[in-house]
Protein backbone atom coordinates (compact mmCIF):
# COMPACT_ATOMS: atom_id res chain seq x y z
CA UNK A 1 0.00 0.00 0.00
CA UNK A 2 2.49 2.53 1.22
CA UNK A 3 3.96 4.37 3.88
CA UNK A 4 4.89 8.04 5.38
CA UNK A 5 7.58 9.09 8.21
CA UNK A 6 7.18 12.66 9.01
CA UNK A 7 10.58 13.71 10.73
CA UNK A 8 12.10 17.50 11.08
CA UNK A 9 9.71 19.02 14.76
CA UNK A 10 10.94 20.07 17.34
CA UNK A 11 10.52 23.61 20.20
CA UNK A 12 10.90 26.68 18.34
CA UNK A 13 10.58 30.26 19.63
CA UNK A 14 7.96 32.41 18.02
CA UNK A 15 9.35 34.12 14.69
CA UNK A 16 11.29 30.91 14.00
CA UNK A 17 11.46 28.60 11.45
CA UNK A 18 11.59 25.46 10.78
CA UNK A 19 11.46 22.52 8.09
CA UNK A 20 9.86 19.41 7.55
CA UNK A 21 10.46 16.36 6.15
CA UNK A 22 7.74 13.20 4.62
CA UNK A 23 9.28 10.73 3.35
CA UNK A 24 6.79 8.85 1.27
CA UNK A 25 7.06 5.18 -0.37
CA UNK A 26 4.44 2.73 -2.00
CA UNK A 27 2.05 3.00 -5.03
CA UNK A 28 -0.52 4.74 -2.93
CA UNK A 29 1.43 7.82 -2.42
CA UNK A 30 2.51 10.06 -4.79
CA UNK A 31 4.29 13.23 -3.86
CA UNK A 32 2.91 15.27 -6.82
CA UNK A 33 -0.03 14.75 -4.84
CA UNK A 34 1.01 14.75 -1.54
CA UNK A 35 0.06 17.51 1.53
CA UNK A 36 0.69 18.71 5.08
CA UNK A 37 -2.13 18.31 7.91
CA UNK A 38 -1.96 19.56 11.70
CA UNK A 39 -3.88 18.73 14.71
CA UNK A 40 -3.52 20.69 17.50
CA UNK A 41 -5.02 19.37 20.62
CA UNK A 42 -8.26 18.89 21.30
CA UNK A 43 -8.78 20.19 17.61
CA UNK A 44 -9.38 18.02 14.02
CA UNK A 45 -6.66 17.63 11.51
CA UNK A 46 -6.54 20.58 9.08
CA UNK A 47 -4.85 20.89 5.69
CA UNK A 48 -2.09 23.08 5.82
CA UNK A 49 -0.67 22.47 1.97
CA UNK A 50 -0.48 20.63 -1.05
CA UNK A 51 0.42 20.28 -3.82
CA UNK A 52 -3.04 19.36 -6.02
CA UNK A 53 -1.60 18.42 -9.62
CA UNK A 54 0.05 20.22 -12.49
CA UNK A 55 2.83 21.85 -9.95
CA UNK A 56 0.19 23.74 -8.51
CA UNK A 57 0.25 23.81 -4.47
CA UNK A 58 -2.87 25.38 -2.07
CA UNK A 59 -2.71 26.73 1.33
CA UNK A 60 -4.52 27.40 4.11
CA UNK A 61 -5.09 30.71 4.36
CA UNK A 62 -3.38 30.71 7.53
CA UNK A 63 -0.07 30.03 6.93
CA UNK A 64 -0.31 31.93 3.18
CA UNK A 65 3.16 33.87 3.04
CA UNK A 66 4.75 32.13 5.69
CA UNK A 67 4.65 28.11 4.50
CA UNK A 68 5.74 26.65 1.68
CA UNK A 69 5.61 23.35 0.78
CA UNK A 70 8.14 21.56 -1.85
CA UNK A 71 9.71 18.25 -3.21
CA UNK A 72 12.61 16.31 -3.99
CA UNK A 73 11.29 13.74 -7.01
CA UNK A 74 14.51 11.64 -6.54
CA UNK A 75 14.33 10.77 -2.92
CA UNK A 76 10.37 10.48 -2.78
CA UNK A 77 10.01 13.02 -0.26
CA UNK A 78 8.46 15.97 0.75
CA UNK A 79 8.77 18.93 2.20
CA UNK A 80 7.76 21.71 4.62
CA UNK A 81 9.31 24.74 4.93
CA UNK A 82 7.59 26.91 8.23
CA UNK A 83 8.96 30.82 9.09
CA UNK A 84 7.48 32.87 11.35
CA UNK A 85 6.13 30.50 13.27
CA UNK A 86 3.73 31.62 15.65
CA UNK A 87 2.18 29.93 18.72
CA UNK A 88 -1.24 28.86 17.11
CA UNK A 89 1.01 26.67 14.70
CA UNK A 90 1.77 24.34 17.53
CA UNK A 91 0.30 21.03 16.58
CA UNK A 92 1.35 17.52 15.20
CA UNK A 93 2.19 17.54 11.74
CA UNK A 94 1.27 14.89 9.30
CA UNK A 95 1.58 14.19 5.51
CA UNK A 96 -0.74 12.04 3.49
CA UNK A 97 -2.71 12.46 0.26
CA UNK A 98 -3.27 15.34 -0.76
CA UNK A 99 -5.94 14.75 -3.48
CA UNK A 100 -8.79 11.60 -3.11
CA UNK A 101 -8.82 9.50 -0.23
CA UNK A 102 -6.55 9.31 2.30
CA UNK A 103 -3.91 6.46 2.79
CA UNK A 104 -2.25 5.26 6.29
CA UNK A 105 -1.18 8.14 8.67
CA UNK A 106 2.13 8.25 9.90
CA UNK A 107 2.89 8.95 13.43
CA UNK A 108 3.20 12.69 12.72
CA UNK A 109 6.22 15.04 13.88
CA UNK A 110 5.20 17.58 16.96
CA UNK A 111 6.12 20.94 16.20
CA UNK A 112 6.06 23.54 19.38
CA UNK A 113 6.05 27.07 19.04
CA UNK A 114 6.80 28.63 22.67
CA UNK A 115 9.39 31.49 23.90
């Protein structure tokens, strides 16, 4: 089926930055399709970015300007690249599909934002 291992959290202070990493393999992911979600706690999982097709990426519109998400075709992964981080982006991050159903969840990467 396939697989994803988010890596790249950690404690950053506000105004920070930060990037992720997704390393995706199997048939049922493909990063020209691939996204970001978050889930802060006590909160669903949101869509942060993705790419939807055609090079074209989407965003939410809270982290417009500020995230951008990116790829490496050659090493099947996937990237997220976070400045100015502010305290509401505190959450676990996780990549999956971006487009159509979703396929197994990885185990996320926690990314604090505190001074």
């Amino acid at each position: 089926q396939g697989q994803v291992v988010e890596s790249g959290g950690g404690l950053v202070q506000p105004g920070g930055s930060l990037r992720l990493s997704c390393a995706a393999s199997g048939s049922m992911f493909s990063i020209y399709t691939m996204g970001w979600y978050r889930q802060a706690p006590g909160k669903q999982r949101d869509l942060v970015a993705r790419f939807i097709g055609g090079g074209s990426t989407d965003y939410a519109p809270s982290v417009k300007g500020r995230f951008t998400i990116s790829r490496d075709n050659a090493k099947n992964t996937v990237y997220l690249q976070m400045n100015s981080l502010k305290p509401e982006d505190t959450a676990v991050y996780y990549c999956n599909r971006g487009v159509g159903s979703f396929g197994p969840w990885g185990q996320g990467t926690q990314v604090t934002v505190s001074s």
